[in-house]
PDB file of N, CA and C in Angstrom:
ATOM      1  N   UNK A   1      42.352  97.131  89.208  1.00  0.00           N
ATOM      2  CA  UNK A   1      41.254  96.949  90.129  1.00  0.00           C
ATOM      3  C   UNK A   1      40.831  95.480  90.153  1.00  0.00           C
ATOM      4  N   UNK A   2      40.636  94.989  91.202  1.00  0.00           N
ATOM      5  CA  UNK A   2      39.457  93.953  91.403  1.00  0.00           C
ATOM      6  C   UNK A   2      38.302  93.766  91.801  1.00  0.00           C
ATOM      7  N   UNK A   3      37.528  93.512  90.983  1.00  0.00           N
ATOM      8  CA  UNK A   3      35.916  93.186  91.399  1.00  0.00           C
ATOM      9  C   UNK A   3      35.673  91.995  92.191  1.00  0.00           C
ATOM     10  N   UNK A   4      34.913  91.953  93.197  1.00  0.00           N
ATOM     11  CA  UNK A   4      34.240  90.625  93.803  1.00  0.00           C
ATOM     12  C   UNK A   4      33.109  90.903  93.366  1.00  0.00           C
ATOM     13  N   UNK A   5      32.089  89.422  92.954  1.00  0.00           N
ATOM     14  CA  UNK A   5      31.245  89.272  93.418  1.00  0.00           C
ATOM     15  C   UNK A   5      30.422  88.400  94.722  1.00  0.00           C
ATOM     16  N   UNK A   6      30.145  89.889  95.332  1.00  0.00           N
ATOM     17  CA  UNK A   6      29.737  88.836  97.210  1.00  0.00           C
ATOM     18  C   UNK A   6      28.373  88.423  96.927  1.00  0.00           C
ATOM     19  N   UNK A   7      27.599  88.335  96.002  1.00  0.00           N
ATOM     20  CA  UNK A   7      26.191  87.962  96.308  1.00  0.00           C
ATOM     21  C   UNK A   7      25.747  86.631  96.960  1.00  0.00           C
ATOM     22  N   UNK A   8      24.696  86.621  98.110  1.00  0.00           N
ATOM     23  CA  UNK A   8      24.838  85.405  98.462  1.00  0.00           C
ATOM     24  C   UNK A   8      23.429  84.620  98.125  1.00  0.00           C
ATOM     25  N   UNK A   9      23.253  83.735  98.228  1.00  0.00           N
ATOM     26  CA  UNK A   9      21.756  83.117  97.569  1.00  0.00           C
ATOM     27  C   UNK A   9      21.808  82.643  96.373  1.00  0.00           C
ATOM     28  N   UNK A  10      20.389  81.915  96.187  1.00  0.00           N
ATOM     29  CA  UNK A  10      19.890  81.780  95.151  1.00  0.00           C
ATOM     30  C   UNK A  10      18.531  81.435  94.647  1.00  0.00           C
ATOM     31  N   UNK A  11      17.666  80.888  94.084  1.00  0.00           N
ATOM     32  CA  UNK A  11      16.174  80.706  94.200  1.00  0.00           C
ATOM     33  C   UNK A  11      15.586  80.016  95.204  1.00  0.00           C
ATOM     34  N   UNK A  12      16.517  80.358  96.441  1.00  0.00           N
ATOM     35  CA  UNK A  12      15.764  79.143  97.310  1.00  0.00           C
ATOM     36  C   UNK A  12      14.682  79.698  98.397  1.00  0.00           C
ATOM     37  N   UNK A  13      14.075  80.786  98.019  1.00  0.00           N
ATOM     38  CA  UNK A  13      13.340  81.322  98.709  1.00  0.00           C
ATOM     39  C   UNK A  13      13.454  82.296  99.485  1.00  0.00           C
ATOM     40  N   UNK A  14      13.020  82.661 100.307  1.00  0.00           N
ATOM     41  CA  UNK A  14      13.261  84.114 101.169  1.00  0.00           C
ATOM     42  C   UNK A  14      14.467  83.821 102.251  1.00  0.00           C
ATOM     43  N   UNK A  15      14.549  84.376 102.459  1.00  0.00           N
ATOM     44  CA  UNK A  15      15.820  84.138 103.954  1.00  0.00           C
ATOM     45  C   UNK A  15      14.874  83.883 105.128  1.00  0.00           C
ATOM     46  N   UNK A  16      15.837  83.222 105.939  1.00  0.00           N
ATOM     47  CA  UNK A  16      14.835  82.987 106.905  1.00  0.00           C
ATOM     48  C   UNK A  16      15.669  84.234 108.054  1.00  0.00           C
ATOM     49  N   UNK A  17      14.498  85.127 108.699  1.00  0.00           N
ATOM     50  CA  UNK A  17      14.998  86.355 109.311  1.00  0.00           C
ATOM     51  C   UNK A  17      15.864  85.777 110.790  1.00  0.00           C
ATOM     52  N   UNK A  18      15.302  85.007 111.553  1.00  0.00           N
ATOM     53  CA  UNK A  18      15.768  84.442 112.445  1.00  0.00           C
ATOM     54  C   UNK A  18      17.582  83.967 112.302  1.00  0.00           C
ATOM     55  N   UNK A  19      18.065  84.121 111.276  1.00  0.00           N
ATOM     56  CA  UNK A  19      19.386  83.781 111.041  1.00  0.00           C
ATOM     57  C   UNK A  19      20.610  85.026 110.843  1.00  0.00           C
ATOM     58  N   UNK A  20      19.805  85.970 111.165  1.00  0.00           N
ATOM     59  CA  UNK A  20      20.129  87.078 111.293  1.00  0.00           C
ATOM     60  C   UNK A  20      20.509  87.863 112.476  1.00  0.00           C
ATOM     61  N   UNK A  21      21.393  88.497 113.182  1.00  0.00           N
ATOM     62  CA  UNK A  21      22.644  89.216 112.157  1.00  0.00           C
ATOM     63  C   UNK A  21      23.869  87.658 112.076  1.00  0.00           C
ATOM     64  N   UNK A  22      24.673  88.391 110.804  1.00  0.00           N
ATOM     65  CA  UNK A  22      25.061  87.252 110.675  1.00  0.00           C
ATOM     66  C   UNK A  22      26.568  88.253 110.421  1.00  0.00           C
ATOM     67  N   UNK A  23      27.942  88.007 109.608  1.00  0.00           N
ATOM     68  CA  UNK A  23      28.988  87.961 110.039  1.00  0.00           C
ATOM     69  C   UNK A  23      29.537  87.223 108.418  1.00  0.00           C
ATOM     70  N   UNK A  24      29.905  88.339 107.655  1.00  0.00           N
ATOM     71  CA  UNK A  24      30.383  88.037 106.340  1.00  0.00           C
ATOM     72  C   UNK A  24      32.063  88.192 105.653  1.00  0.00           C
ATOM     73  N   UNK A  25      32.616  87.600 106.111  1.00  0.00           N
ATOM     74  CA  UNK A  25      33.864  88.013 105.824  1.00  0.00           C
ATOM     75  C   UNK A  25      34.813  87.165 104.777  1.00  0.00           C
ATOM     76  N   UNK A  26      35.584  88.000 104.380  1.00  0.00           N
ATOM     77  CA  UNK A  26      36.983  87.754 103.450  1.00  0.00           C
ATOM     78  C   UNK A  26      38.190  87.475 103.652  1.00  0.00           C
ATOM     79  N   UNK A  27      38.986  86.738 103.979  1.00  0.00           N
ATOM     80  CA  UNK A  27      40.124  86.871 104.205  1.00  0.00           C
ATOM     81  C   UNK A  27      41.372  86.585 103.611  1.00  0.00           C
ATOM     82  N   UNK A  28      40.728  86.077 102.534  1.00  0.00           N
ATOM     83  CA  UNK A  28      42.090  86.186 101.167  1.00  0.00           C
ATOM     84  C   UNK A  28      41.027  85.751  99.837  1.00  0.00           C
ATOM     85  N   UNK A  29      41.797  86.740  98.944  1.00  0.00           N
ATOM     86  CA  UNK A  29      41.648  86.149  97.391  1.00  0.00           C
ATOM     87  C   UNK A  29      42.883  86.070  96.200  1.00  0.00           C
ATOM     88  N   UNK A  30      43.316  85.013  95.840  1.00  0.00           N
ATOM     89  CA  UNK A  30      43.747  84.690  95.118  1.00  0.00           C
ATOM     90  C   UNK A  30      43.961  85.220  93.388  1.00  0.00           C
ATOM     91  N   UNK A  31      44.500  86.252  92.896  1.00  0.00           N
ATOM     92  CA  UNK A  31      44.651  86.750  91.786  1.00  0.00           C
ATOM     93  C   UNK A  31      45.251  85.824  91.005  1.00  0.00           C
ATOM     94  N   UNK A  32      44.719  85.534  89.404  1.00  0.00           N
ATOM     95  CA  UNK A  32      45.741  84.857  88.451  1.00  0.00           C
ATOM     96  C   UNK A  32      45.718  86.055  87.188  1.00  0.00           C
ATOM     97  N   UNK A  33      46.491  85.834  86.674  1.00  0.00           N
ATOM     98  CA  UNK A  33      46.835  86.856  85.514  1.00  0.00           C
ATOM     99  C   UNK A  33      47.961  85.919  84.215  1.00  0.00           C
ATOM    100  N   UNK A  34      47.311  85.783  83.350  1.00  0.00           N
ATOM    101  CA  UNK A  34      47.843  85.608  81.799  1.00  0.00           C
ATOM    102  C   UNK A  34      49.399  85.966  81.516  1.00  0.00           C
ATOM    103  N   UNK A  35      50.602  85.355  81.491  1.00  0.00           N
ATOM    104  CA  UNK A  35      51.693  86.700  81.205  1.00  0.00           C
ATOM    105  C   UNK A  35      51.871  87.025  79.786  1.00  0.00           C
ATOM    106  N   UNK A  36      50.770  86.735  78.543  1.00  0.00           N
ATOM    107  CA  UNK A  36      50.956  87.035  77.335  1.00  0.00           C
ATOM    108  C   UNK A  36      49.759  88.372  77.289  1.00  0.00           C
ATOM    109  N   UNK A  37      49.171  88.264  78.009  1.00  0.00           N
ATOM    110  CA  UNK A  37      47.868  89.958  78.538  1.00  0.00           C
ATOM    111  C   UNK A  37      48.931  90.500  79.688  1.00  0.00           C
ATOM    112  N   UNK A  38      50.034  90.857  80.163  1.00  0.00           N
ATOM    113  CA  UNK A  38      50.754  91.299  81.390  1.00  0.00           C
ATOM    114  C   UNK A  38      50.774  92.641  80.333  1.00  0.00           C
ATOM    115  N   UNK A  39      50.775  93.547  81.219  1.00  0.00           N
ATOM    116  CA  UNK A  39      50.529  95.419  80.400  1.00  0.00           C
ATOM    117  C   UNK A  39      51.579  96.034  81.511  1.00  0.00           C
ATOM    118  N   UNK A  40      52.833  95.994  81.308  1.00  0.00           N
ATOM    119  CA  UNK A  40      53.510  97.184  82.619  1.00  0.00           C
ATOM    120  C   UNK A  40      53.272  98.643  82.060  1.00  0.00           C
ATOM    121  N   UNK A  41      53.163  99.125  83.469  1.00  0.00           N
ATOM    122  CA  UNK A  41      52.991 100.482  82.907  1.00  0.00           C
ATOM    123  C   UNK A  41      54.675 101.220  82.171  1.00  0.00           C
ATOM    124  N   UNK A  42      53.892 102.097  81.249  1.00  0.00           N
ATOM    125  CA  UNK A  42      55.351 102.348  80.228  1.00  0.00           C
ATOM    126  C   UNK A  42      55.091 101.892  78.769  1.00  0.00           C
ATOM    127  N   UNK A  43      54.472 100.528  78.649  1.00  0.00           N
ATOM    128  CA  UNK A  43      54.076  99.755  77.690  1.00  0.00           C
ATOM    129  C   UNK A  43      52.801  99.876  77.166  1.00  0.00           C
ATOM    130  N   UNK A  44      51.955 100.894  77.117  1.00  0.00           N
ATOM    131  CA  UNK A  44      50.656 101.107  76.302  1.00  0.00           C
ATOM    132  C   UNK A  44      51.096 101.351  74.937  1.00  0.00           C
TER     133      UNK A  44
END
């Protein structure tokens, strides 16, 4: 599995509503993985 975290913000105050609706998208993420942690299945 992969988790994102989408949260957006930060202490900068309220949102301003007027900027709204808005249009949040993904279109690639990049996986890296360790090959000394690599687990094939078969191998537990």
């Amino acid at each position: 599995y992969v988790l994102l975290n989408l949260a957006l913000g930060a202490s900068g105050g309220e949102p301003e509503l007027s900027a709204f609706p808005m249009k949040y998208e993904i279109d690639y993420v990049r996986v890296y993985q360790r090959k000394e942690h690599c687990v094939r299945p078969g191998q537990l």
